[in-house]
N, C-alpha and C. Protein backbone atom coordinates (compact mmCIF):
# COMPACT_ATOMS: atom_id res chain seq x y z
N UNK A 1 -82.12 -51.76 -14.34
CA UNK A 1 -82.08 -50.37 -14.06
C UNK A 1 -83.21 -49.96 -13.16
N UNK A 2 -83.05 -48.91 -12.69
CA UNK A 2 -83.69 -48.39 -11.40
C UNK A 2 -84.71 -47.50 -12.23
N UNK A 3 -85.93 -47.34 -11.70
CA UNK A 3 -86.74 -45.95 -12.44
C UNK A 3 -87.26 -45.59 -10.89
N UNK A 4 -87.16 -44.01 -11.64
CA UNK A 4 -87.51 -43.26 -10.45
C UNK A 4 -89.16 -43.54 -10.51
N UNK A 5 -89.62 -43.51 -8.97
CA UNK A 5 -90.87 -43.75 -9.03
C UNK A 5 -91.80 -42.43 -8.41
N UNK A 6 -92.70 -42.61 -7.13
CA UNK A 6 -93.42 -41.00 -6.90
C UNK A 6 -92.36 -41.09 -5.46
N UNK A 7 -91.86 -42.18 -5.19
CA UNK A 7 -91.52 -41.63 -3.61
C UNK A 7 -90.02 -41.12 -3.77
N UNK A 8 -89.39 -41.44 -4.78
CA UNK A 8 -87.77 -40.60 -4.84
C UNK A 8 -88.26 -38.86 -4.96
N UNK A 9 -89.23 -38.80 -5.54
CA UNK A 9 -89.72 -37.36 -5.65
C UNK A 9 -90.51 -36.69 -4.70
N UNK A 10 -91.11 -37.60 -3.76
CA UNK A 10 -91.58 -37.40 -2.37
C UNK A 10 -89.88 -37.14 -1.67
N UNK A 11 -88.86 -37.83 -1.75
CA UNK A 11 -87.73 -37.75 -0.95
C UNK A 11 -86.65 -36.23 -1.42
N UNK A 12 -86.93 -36.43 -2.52
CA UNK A 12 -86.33 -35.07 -3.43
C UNK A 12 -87.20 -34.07 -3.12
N UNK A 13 -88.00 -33.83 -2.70
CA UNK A 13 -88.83 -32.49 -2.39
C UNK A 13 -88.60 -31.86 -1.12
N UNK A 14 -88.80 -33.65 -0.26
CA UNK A 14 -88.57 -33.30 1.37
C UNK A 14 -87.09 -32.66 1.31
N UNK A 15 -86.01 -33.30 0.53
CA UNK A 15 -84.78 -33.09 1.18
C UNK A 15 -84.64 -31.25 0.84
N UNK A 16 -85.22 -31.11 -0.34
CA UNK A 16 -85.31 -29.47 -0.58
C UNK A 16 -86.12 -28.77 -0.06
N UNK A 17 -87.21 -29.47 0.63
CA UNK A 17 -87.62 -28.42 1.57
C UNK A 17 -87.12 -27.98 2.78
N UNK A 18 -86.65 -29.04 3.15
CA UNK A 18 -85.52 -29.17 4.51
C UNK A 18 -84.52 -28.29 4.37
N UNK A 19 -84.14 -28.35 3.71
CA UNK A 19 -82.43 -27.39 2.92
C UNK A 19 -83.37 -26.11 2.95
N UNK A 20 -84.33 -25.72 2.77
CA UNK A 20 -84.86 -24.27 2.14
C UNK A 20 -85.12 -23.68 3.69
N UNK A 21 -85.72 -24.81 5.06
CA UNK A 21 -86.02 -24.47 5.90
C UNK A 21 -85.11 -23.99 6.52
N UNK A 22 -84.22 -25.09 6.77
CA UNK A 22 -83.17 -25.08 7.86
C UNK A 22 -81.85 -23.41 6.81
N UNK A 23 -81.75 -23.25 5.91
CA UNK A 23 -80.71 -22.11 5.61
C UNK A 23 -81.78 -21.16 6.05
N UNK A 24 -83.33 -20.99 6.21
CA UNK A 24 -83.94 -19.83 6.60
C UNK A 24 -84.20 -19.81 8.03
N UNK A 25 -84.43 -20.65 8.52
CA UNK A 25 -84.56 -20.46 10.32
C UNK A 25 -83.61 -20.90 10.97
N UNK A 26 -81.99 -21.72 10.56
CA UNK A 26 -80.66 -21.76 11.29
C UNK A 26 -80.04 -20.94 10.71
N UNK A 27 -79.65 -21.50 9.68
CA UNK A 27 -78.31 -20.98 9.06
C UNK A 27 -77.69 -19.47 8.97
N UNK A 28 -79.04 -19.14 8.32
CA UNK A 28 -78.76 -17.68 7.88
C UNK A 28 -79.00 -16.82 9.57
N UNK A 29 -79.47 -17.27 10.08
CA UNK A 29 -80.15 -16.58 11.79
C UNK A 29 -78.17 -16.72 12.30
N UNK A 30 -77.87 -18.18 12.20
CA UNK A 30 -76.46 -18.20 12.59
C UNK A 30 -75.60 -17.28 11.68
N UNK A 31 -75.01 -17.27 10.82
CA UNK A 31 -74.74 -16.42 10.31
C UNK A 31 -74.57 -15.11 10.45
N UNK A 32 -76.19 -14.71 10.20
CA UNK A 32 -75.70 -13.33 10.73
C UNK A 32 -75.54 -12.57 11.90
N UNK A 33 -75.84 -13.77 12.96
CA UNK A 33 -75.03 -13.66 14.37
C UNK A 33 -73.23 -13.55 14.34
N UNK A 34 -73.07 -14.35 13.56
CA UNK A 34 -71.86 -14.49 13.77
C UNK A 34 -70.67 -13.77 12.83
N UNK A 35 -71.77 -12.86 11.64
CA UNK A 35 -71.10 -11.43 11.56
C UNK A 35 -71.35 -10.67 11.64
N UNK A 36 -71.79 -10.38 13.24
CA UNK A 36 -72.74 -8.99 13.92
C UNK A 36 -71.57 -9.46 14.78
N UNK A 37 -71.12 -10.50 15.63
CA UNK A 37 -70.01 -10.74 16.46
C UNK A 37 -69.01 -10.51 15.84
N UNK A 38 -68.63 -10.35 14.76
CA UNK A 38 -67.13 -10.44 13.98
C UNK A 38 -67.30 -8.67 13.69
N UNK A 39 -68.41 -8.10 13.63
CA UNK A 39 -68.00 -6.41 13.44
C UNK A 39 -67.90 -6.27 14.50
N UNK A 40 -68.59 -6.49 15.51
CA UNK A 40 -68.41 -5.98 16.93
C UNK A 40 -67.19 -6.21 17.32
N UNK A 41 -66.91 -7.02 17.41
CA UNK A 41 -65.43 -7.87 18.31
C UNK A 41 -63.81 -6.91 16.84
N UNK A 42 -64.07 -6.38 15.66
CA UNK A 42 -63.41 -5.63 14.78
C UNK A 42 -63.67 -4.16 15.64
N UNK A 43 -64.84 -3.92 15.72
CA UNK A 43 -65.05 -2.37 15.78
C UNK A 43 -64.17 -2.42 17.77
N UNK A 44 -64.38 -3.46 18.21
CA UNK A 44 -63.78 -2.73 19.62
C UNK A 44 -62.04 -3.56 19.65
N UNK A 45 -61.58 -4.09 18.75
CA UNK A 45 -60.40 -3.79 18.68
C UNK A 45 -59.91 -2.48 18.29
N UNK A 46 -60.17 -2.34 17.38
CA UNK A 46 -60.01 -0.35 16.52
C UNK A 46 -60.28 0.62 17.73
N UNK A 47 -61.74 0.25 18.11
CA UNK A 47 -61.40 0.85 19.85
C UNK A 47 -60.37 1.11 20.60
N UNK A 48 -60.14 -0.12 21.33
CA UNK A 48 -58.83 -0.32 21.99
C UNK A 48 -57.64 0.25 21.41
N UNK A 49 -57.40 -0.22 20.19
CA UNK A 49 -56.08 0.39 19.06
C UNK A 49 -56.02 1.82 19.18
N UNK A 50 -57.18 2.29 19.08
CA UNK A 50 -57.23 3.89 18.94
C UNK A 50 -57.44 4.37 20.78
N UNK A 51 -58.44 4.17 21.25
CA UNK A 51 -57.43 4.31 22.78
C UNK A 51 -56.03 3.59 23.44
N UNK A 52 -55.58 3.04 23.31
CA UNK A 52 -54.14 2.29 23.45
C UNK A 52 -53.00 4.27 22.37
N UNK A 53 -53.75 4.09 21.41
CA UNK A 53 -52.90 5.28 20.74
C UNK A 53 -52.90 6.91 21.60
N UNK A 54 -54.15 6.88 21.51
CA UNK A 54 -54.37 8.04 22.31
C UNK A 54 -53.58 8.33 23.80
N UNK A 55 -53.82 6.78 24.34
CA UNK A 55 -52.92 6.89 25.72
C UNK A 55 -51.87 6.80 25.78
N UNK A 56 -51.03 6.68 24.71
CA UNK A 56 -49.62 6.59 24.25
C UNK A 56 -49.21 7.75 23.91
N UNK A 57 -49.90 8.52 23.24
CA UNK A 57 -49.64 10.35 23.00
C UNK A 57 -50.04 11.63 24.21
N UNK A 58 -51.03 10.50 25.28
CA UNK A 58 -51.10 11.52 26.21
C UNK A 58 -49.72 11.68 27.59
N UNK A 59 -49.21 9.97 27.29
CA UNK A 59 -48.12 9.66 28.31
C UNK A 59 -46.83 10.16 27.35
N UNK A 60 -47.08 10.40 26.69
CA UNK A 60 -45.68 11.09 25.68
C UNK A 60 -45.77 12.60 25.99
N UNK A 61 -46.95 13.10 25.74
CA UNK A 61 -47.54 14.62 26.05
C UNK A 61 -46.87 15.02 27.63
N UNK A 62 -47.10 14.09 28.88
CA UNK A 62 -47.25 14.37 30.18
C UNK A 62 -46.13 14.32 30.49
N UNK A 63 -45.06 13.15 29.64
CA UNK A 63 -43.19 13.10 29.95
C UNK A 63 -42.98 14.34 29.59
N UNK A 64 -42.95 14.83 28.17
CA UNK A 64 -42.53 15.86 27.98
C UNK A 64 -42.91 17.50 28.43
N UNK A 65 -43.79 17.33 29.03
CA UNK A 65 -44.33 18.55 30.04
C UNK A 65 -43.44 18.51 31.60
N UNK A 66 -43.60 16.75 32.21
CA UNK A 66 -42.87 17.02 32.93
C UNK A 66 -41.48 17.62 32.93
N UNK A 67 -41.08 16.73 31.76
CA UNK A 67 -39.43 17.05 31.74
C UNK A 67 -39.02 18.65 31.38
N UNK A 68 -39.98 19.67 30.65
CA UNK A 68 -39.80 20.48 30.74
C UNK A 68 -40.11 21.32 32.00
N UNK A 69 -41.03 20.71 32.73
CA UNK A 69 -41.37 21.54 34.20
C UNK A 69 -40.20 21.09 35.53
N UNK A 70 -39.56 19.76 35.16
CA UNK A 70 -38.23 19.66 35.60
C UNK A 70 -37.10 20.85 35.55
N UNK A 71 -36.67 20.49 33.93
CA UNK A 71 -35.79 21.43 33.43
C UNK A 71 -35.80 23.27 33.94
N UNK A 72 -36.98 23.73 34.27
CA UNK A 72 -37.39 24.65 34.50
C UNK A 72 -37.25 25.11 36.11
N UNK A 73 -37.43 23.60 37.10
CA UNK A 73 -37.16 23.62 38.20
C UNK A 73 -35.58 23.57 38.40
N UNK A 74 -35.21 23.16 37.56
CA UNK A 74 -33.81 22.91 37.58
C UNK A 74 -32.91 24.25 37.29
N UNK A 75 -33.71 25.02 36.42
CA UNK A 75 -32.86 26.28 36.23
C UNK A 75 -32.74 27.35 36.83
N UNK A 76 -34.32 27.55 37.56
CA UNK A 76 -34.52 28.31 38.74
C UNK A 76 -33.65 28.19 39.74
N UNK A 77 -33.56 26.32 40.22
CA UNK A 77 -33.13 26.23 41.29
C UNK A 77 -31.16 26.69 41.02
N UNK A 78 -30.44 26.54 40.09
CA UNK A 78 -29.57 27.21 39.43
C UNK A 78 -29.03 28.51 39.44
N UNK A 79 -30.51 29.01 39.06
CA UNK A 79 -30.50 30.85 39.40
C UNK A 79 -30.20 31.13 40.59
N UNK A 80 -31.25 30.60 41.95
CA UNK A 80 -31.14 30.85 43.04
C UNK A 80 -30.24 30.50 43.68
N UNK A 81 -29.50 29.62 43.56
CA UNK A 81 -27.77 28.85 43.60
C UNK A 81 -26.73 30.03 43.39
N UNK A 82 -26.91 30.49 41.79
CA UNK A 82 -25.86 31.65 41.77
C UNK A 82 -26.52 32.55 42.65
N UNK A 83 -27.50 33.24 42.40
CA UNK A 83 -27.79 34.32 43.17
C UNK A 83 -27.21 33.98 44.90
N UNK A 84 -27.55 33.29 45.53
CA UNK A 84 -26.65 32.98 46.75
C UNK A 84 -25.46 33.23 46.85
N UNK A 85 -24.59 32.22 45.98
CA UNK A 85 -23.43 32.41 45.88
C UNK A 85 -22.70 34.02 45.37
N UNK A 86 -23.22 34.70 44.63
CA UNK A 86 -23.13 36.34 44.49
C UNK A 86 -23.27 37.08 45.48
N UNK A 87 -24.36 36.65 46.37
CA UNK A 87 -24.40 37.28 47.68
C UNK A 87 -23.48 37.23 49.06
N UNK A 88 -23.78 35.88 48.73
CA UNK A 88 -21.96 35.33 50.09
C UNK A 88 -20.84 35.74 49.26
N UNK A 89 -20.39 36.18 48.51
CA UNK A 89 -19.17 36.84 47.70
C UNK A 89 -18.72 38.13 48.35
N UNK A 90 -20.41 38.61 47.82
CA UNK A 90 -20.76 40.38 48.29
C UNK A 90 -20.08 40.14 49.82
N UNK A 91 -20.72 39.65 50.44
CA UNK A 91 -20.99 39.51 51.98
C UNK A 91 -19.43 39.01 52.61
N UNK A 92 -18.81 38.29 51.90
CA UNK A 92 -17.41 37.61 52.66
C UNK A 92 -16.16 38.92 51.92
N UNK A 93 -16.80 39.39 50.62
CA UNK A 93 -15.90 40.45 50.52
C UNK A 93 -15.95 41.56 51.37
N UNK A 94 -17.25 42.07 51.56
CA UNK A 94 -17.26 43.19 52.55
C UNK A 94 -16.84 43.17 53.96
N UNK A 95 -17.19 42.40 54.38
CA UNK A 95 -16.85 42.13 55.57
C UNK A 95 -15.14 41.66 55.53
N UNK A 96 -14.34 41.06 54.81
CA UNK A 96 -12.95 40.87 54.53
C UNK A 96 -12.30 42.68 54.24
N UNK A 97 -13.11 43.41 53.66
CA UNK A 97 -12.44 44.86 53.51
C UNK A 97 -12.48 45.23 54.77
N UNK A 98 -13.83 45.24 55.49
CA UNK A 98 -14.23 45.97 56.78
C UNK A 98 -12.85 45.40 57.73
N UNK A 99 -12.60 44.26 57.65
CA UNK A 99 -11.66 43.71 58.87
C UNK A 99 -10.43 44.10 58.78
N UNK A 100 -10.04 44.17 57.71
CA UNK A 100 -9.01 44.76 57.17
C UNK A 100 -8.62 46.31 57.57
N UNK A 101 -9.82 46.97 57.25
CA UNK A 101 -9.92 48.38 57.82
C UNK A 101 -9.61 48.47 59.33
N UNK A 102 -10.31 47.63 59.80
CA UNK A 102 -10.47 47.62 61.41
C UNK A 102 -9.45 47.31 61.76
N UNK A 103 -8.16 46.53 61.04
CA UNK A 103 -7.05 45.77 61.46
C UNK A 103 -5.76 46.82 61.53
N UNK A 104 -6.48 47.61 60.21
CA UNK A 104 -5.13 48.50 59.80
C UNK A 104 -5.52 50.11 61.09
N UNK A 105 -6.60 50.60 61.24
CA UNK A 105 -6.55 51.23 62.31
C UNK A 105 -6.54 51.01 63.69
N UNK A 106 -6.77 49.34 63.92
CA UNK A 106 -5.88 49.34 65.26
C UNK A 106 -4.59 48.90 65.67
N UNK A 107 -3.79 48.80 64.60
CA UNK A 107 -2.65 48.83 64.12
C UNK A 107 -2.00 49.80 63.97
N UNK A 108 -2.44 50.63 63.58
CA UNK A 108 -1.92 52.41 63.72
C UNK A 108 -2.39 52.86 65.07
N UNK A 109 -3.54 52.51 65.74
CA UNK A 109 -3.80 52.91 67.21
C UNK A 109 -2.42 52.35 68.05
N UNK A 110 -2.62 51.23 67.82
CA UNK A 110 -1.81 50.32 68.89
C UNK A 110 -0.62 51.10 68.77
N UNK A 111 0.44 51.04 67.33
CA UNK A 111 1.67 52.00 66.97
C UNK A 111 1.35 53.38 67.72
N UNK A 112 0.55 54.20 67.67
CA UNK A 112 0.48 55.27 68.14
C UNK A 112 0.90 55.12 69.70
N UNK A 113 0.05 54.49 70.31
CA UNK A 113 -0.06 53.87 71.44
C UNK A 113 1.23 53.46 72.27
N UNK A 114 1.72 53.04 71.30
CA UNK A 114 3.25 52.14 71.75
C UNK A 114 4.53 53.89 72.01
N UNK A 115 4.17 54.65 70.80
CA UNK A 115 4.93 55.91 70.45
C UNK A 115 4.83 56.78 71.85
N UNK A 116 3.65 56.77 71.98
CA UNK A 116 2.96 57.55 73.03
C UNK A 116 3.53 57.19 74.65
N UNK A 117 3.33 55.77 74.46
CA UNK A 117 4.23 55.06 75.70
C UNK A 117 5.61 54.89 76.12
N UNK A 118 6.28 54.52 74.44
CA UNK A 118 7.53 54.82 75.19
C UNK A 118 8.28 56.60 74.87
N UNK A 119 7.16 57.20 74.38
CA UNK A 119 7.93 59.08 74.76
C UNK A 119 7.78 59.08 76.57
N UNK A 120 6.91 58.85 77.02
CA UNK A 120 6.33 58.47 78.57
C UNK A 120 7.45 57.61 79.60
N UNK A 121 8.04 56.74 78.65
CA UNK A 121 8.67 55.59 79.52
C UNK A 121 10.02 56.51 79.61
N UNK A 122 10.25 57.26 78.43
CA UNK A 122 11.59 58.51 78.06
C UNK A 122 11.68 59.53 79.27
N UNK A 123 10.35 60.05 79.01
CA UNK A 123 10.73 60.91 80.13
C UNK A 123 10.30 60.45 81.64
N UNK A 124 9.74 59.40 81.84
CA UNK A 124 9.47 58.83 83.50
C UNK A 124 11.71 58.26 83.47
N UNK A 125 11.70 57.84 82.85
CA UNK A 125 13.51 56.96 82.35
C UNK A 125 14.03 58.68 83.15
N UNK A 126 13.94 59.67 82.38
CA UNK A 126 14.89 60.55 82.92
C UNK A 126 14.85 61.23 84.08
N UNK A 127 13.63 61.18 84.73
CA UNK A 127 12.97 61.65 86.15
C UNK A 127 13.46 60.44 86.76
N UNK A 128 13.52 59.42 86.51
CA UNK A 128 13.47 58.25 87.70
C UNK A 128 15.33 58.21 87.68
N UNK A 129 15.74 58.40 86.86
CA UNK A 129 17.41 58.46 86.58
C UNK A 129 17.77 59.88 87.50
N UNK A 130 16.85 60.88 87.19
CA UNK A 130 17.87 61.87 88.11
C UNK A 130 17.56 61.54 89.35
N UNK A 131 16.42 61.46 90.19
CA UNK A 131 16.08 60.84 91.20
C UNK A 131 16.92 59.76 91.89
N UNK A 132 17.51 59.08 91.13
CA UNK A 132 18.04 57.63 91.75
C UNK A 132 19.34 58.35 92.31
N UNK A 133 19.85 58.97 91.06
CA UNK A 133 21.31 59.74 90.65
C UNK A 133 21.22 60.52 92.22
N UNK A 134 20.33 61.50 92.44
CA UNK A 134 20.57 62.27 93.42
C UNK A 134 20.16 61.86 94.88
N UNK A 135 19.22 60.28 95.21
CA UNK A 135 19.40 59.55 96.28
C UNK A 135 20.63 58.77 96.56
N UNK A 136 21.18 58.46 95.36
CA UNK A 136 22.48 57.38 95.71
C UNK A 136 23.56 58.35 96.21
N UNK A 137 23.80 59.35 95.39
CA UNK A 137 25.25 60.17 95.38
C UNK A 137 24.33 61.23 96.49
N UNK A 138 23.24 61.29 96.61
CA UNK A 138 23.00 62.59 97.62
C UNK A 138 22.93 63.71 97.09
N UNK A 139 22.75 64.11 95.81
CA UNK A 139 23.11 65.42 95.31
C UNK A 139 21.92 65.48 94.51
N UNK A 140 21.32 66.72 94.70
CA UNK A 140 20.26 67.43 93.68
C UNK A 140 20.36 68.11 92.51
């Protein structure tokens, strides 16, 4: 059998002092590097997550503004559509009465006109008839 002598306890001391050193000037130094990197690298995902969200509610916000500032262009432009079209109505009706008017009094001019001409053609007809009557036969 083996007996421990002074140098296993020289080796058992070193190896625990070593272990006591190295967890106080690596380990723990690593460590808590490397969960100062693990909050950091957590806290700017949640970052990102929460801006990624935010920019997702502001591009939701900006569709639906547009689409209502669309819709809005769209109804105006609608309004001003009928309103046109009410006006060329106005405008092709009035002017369709006016022509009409204008059609039917020179239509009654012209008739007048025609009345007027042949009472004229009546009596030039009976002057030019006695005339002929009393050059051909000679008699007045």
């Amino acid at each position: 059998m083996l007996t421990p002598d002074i140098t296993t306890l020289w080796v058992v001391g070193f190896l625990l002092l070593c272990t006591f050193l190295l967890n106080t000037l690596v380990f723990q130094p690593i460590l808590r590097v490397i969960d100062e990197r693990a909050t950091a690298v957590r806290g700017a995902k949640e970052l990102a997550e929460s801006a990624a969200q935010k920019a997702a509610a502001a591009a939701a916000e900006y569709d639906q503004k547009l689409n209502t500032a669309r819709a809005e262009v769209y109804r105006q432009m609608d309004d001003m559509r009928k309103s046109a079209l009410d006006k060329r109505a106005a405008l092709l009706a009035s002017t369709r009465a006016t022509v009409e008017q204008e059609l039917k009094t020179a239509a009654a001019r012209v008739q007048q006109e025609s009345k007027e001409a042949r009472a004229a053609l009546d009596r030039d007809a009976s002057t030019l008839a006695g005339a002929i009557v009393s050059r051909v036969l000679g008699r007045a």
